[in-house]
Protein backbone atom coordinates (compact mmCIF):
# COMPACT_ATOMS: atom_id res chain seq x y z
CA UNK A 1 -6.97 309.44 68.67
CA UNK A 2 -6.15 305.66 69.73
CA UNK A 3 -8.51 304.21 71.87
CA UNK A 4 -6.57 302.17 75.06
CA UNK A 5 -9.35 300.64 76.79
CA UNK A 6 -13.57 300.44 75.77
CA UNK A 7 -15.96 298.32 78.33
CA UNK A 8 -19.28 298.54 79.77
CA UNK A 9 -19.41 299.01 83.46
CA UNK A 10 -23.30 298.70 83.31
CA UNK A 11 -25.18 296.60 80.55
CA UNK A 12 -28.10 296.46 80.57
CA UNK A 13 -28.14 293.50 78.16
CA UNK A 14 -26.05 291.78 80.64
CA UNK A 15 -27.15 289.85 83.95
CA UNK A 16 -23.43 291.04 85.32
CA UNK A 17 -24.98 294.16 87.35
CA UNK A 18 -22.33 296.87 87.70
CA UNK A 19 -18.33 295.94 87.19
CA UNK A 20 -15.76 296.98 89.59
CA UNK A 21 -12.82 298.01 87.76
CA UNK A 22 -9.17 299.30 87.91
CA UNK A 23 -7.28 300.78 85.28
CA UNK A 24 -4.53 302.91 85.13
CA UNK A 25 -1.85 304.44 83.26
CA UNK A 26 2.31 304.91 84.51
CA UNK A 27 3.61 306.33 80.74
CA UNK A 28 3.07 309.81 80.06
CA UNK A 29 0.30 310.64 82.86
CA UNK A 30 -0.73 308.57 85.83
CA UNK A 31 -4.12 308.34 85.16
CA UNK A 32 -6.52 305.83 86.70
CA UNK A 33 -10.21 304.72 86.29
CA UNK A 34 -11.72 302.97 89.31
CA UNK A 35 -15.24 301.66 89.75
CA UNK A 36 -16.95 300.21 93.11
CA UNK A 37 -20.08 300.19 95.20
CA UNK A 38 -20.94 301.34 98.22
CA UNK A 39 -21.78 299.57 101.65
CA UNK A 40 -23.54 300.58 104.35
CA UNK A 41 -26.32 303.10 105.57
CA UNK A 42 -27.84 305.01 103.16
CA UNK A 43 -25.48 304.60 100.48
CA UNK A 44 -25.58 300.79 100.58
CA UNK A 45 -25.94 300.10 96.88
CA UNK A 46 -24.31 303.67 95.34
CA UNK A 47 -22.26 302.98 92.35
CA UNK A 48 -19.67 304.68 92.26
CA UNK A 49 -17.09 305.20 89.21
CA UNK A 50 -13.27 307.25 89.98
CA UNK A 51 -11.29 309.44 87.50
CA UNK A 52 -8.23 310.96 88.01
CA UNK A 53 -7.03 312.56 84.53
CA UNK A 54 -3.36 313.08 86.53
CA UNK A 55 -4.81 316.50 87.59
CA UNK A 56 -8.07 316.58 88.03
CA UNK A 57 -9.89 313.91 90.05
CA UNK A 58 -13.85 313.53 90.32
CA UNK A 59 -16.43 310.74 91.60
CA UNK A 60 -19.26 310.08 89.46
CA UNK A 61 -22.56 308.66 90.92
CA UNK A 62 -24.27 306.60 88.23
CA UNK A 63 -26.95 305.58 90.72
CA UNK A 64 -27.69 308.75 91.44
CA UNK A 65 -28.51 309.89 87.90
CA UNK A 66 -24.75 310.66 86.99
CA UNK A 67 -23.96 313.16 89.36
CA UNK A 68 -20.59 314.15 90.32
CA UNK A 69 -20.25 313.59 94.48
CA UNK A 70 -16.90 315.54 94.63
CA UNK A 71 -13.71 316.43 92.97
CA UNK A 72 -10.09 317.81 93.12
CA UNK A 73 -7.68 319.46 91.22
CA UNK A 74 -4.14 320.36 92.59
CA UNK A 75 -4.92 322.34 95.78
CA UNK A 76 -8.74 323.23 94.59
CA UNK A 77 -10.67 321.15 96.34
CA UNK A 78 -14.29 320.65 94.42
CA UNK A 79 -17.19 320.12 96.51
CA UNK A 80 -19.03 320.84 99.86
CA UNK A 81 -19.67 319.72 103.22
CA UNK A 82 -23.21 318.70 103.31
CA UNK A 83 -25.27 317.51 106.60
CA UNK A 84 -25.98 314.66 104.19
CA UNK A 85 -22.60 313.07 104.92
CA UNK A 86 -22.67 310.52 102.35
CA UNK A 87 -23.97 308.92 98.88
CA UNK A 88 -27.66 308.45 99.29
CA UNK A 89 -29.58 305.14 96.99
CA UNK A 90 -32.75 306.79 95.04
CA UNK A 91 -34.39 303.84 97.38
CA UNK A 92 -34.53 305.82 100.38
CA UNK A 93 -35.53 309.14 99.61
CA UNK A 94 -39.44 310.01 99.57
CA UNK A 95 -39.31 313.45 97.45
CA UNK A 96 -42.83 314.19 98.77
CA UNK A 97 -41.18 314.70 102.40
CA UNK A 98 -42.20 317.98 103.89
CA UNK A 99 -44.30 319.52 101.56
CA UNK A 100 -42.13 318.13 98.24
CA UNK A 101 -38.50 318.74 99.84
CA UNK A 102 -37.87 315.39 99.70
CA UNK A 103 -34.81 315.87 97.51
CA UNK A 104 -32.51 317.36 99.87
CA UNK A 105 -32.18 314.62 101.84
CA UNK A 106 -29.97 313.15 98.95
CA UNK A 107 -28.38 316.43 98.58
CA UNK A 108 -24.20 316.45 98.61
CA UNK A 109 -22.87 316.70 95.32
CA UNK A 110 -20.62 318.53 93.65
CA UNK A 111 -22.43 318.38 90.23
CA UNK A 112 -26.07 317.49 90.24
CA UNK A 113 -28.83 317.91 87.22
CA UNK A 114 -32.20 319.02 88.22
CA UNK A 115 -35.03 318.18 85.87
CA UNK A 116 -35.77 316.21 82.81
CA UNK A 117 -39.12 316.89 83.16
CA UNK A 118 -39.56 319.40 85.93
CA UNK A 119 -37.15 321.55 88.31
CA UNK A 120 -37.39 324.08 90.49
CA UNK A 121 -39.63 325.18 93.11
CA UNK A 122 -42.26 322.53 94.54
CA UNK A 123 -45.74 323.37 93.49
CA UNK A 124 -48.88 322.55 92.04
CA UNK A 125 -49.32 321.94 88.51
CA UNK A 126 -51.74 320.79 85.91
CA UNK A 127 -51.26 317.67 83.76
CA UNK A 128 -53.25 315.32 81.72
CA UNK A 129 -54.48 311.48 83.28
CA UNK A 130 -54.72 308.47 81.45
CA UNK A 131 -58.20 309.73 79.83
CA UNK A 132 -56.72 313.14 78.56
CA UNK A 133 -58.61 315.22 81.85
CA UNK A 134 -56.57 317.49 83.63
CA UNK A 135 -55.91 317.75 86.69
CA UNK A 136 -53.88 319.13 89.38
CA UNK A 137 -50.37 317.02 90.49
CA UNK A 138 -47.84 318.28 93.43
CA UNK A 139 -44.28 318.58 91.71
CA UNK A 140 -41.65 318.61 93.88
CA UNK A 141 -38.31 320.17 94.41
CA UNK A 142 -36.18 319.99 90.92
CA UNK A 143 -37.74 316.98 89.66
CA UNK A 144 -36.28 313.34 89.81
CA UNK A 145 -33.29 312.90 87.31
CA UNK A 146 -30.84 313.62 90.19
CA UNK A 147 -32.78 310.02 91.89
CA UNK A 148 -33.05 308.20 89.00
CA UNK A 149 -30.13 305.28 88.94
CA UNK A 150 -28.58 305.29 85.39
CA UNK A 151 -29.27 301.82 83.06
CA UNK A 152 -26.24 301.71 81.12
CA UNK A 153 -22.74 303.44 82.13
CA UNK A 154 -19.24 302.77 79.69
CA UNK A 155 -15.79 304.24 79.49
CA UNK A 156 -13.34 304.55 77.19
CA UNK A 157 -10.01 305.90 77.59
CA UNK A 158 -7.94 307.08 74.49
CA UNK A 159 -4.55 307.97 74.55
CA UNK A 160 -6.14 311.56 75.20
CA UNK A 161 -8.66 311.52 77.42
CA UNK A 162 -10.78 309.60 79.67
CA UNK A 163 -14.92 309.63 78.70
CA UNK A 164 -17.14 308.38 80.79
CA UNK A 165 -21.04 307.73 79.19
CA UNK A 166 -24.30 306.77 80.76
CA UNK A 167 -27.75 306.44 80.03
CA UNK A 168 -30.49 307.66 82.20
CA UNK A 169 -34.79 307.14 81.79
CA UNK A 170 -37.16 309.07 83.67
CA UNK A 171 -40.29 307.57 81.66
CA UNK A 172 -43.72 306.42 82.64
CA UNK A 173 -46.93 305.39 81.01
CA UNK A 174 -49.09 308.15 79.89
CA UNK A 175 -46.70 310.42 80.91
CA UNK A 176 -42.98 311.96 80.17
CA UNK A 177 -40.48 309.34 78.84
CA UNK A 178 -37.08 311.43 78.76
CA UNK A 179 -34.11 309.80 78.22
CA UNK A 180 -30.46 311.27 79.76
CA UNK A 181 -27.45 310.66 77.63
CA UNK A 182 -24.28 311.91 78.77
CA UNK A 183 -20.11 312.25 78.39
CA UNK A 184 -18.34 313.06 80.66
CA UNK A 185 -14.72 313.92 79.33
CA UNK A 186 -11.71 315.51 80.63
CA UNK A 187 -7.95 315.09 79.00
CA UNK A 188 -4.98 314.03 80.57
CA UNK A 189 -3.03 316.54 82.55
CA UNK A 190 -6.38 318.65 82.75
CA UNK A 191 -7.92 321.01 85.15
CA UNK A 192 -10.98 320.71 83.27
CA UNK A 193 -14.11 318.21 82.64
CA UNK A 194 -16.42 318.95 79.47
CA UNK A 195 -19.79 317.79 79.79
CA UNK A 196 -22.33 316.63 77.32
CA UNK A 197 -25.90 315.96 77.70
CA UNK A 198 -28.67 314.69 74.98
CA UNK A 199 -32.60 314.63 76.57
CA UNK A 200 -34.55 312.55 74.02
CA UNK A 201 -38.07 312.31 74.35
CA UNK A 202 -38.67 308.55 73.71
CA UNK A 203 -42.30 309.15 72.91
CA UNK A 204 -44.42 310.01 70.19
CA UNK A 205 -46.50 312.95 72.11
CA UNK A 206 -44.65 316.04 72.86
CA UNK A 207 -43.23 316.58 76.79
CA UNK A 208 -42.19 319.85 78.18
CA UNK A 209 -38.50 319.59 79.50
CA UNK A 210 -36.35 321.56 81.88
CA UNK A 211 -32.88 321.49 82.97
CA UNK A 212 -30.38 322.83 85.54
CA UNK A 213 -27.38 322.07 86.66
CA UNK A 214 -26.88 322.72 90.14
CA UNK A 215 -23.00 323.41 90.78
CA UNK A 216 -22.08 323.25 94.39
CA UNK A 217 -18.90 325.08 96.34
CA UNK A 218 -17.53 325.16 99.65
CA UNK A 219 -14.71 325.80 102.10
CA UNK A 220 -11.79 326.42 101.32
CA UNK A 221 -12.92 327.85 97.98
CA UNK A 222 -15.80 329.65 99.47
CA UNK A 223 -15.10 331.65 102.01
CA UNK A 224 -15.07 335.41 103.17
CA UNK A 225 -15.04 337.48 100.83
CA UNK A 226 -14.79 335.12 98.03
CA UNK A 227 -16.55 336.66 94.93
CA UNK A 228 -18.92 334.97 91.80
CA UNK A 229 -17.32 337.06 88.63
CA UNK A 230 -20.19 337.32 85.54
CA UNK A 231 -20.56 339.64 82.88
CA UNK A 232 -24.73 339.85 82.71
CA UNK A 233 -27.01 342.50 81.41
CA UNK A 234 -29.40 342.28 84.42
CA UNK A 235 -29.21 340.69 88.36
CA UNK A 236 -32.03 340.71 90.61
CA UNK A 237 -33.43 339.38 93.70
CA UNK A 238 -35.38 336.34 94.06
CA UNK A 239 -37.42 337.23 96.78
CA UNK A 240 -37.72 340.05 99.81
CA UNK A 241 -34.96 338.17 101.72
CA UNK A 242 -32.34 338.02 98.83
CA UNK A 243 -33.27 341.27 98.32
CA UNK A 244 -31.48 342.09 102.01
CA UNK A 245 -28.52 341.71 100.65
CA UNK A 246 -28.37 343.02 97.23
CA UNK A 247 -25.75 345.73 97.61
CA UNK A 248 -23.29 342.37 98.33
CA UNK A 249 -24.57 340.06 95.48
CA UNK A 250 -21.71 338.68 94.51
CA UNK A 251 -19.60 338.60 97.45
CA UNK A 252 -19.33 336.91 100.31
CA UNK A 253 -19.35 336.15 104.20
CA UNK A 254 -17.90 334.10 106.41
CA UNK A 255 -20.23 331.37 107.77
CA UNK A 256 -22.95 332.63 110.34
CA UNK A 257 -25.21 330.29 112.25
CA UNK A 258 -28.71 330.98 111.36
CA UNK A 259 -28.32 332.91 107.90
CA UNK A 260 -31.05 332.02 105.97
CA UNK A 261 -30.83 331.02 101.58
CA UNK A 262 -30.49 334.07 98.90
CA UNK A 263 -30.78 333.71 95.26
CA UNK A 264 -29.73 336.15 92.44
CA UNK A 265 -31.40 335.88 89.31
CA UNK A 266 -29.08 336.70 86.22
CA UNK A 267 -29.86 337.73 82.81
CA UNK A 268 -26.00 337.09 81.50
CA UNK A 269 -23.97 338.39 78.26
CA UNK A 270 -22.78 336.36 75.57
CA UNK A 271 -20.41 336.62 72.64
CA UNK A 272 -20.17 335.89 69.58
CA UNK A 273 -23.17 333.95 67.40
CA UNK A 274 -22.83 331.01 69.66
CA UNK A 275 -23.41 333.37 72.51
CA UNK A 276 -20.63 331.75 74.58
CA UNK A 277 -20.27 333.31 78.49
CA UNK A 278 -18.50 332.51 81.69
CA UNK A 279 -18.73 332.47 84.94
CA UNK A 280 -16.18 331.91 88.21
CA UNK A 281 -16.13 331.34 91.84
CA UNK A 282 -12.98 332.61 93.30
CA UNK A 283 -11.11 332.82 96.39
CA UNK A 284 -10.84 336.05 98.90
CA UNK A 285 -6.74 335.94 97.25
CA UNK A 286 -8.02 335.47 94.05
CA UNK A 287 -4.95 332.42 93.60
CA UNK A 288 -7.88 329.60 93.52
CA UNK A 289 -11.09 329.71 91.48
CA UNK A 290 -13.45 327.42 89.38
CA UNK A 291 -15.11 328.24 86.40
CA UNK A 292 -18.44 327.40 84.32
CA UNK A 293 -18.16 327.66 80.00
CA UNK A 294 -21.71 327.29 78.35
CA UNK A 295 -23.51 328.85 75.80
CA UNK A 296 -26.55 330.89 76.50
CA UNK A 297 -28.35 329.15 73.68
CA UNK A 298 -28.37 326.20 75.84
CA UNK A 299 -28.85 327.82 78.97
CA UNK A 300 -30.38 331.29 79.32
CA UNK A 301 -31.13 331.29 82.70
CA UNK A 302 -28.28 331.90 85.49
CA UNK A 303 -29.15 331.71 88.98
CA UNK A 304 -26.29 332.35 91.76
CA UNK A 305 -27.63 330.47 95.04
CA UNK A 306 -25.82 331.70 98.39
CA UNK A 307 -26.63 329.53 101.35
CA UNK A 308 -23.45 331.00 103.70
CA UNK A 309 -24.70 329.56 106.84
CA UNK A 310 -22.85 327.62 109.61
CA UNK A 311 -20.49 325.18 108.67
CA UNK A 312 -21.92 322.40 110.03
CA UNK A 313 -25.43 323.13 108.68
CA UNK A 314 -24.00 323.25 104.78
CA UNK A 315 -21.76 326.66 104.10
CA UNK A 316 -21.88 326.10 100.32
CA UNK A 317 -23.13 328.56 97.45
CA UNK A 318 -24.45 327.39 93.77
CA UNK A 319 -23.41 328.51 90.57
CA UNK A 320 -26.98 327.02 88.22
CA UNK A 321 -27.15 327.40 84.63
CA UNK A 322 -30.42 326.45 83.49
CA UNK A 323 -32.93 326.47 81.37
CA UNK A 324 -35.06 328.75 83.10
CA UNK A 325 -35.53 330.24 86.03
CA UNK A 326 -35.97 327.50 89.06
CA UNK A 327 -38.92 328.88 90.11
CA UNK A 328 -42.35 326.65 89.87
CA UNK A 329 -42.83 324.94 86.43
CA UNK A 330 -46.57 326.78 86.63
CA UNK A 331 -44.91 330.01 86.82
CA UNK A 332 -41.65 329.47 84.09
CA UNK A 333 -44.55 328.48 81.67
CA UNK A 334 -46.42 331.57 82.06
CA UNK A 335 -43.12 333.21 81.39
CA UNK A 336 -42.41 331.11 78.00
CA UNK A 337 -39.94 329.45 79.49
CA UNK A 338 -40.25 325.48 78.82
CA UNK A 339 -39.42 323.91 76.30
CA UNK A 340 -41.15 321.40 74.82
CA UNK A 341 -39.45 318.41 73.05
CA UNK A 342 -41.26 317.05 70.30
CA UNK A 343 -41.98 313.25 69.92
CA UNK A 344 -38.57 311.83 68.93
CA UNK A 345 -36.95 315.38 69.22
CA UNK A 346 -33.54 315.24 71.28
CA UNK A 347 -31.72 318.09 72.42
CA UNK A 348 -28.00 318.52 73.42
CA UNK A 349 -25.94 320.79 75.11
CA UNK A 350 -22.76 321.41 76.36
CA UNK A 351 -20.78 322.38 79.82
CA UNK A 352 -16.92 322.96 80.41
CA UNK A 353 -16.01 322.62 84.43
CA UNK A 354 -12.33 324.20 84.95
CA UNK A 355 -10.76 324.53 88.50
CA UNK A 356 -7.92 327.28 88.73
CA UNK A 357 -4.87 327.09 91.14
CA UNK A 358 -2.38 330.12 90.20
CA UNK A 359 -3.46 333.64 90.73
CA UNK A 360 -2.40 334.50 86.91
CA UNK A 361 -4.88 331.88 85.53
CA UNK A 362 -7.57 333.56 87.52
CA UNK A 363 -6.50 336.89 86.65
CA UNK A 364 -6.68 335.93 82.93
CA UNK A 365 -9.91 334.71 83.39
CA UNK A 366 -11.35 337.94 85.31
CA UNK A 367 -10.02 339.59 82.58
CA UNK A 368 -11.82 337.70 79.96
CA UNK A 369 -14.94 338.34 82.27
CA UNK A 370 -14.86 342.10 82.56
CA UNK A 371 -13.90 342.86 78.66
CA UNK A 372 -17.29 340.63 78.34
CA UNK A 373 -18.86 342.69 80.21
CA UNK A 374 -17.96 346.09 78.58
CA UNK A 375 -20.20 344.87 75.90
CA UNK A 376 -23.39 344.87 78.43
CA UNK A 377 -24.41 347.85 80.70
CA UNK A 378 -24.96 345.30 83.58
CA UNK A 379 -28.12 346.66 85.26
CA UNK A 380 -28.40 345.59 89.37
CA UNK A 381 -31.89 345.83 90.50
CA UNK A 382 -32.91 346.28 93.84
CA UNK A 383 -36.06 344.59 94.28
CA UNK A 384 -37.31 341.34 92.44
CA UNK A 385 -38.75 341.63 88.75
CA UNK A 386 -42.06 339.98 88.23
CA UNK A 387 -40.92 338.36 85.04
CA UNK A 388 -37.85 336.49 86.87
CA UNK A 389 -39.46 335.35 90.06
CA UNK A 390 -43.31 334.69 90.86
């Protein structure tokens, strides 16, 4: 593998601040690499850094913890329409706004991690001061990694891929320092991104850590009767009102005004040691899809999030491996659920992001998905469980 180009576009060594940059390639694929910032409103300050692999196109947001705003590949278009029209700066969001909700008012992207230290539900929770005394702390929705700007971004680009890296800290004194490394890599010609993160905890004391990765779809993918394919052992209902539509799990509607969030809580198959699964969003034709590689060892915990209301007030559904559950941190430690990183520890996993655009590649892949699930006896239950939602 020859490496073509290697520069930081954010040192933070360097007194430069972030580089715009444009690269691009005219031999075998026409590739390009283009980084800018943001002007205006809300997003006045957003870095933002461009791939396009020659297939696949996607828009990191390094000030926004290295989230992916949107993406395309062919026909497939990657993304949602959000009533948060554009990129918002960290700077302006309060995440204690109504009642620890603050984080949806940042809330468009494509891609977006939840965590390092907390995710999930907003709630109360017990941690230690400065003096080693608990006491009681509001945590709010999915933590802050997803509004935490990175402090050092590079790319490289071989004569195989393009890899994009940054380095994200959500530390404080006497409390969690986590550190976010990740790659983000897809190859030329590619439908398909790979992702790799490493949390580090930067400290001597261990931290508890939890992670999900919130993966967001709308129209024209989603749509009526567009269907999430999984091969899992067990599905249930988050809560009485996802439990309304439980017979239709998988499936969905067209937009309606007024239709109010439903979660699915999966307990998913795996093959193999590496316990490798898949999931896929497809289209009502089943010509269009987009897919989600992982391995259960990194992420045990599925969640399917269907939020099919009117178009204007965010028809989009989430496809969120995690891991755990994304209900209150209180409750997922009860449960044995977070981890705990000790001082120095770092741990790494891995994602592969792959949009679809001929009905025999999705057919292949539902394929894959149902021989999968032959191996599980895939158990729907009708009402929550206690041990998957509190």
């Amino acid at each position: 593998m020859k490496t073509l180009y290697k520069l930081p576009l954010l040192d933070p060594q360097s007194s430069e601040g972030f580089k715009a940059v444009q690269l691009k390639g005219e031999s075998r694929t026409k590739w390009s690499v283009n980084s800018y910032t943001l002007r205006g409103g809300l997003q006045e300050g957003v870095q933002v850094v461009e791939i396009n692999n020659g297939k696949l196109s996607f828009a990191v947001l390094p000030t926004r913890g290295m989230g992916i705003w949107k993406g395309q590949s062919g026909d497939v278009e990657l993304g949602w329409n959000s009533p948060v029209k554009d990129p918002v700066n960290p700077a302006f969001i309060n995440l204690q706004d109504r009642g620890g909700l603050g984080w949806l008012k940042g809330f468009n992207e494509w891609f977006v991690r939840c965590g390092l230290n907390s995710m999930g539900a907003p709630g109360m929770d017990t941690v230690l001061d400065y003096s080693g005394n608990e006491f009681e702390v509001p945590l709010t929705l999915h933590g802050n990694i997803a509004n935490v700007p990175a402090r050092a971004v590079s790319i490289e680009v071989t004569d195989e891929a393009i890899i994009l890296r940054g380095e994200v800290d959500e530390s404080m004194m006497f409390g969690p320092a986590l550190r976010l490394n990740t790659e983000i890599r897809t190859e030329f010609g590619s439908g398909a991104m790979r992702i790799t993160d490493t949390v580090t905890n930067l400290g001597n004391n261990p931290q508890e850590h939890q992670m999900l990765y919130h993966i967001n779809y709308g129209a024209p993918l989603l749509e009526k009767d567009a269907r999430l394919v999984a091969p899992f052992k067990q599905v249930a209902p988050r809560d009485p009102r996802s439990t309304e539509g439980i017979t239709s799990f998988d499936t969905y509607a067209a937009p309606e005004i007024g239709f109010v969030e439903q979660a699915y809580l999966y307990e998913l198959a795996g093959k193999d040691d590496a316990q490798n699964t898949i999931t896929m969003l497809r289209n009502a034709t089943g010509d269009q899809a987009s897919l989600l590689r992982f391995s259960l060892k990194d992420f045990p915990c599925f969640t399917l999030w269907k939020n099919t209301a009117g178009e204007a007030d965010g028809y989009v559904t989430g496809l969120e491996p995690a891991t755990n559950y994304p209900n209150s941190r209180r409750f997922e430690r009860e449960q044995g659920r977070v981890l705990s990183l000790a001082g120095g520890e770092s741990r790494t996993t891995n994602i592969t992001i792959e949009a679809l655009d001929t009905k025999e590649a999705v057919t292949a892949v539902e394929t894959e998905i149902q021989t999968l699930q032959k191996t599980a006896q895939g158990t729907v239950h009708p009402q929550p469980l206690s041990s998957f939602s509190g």
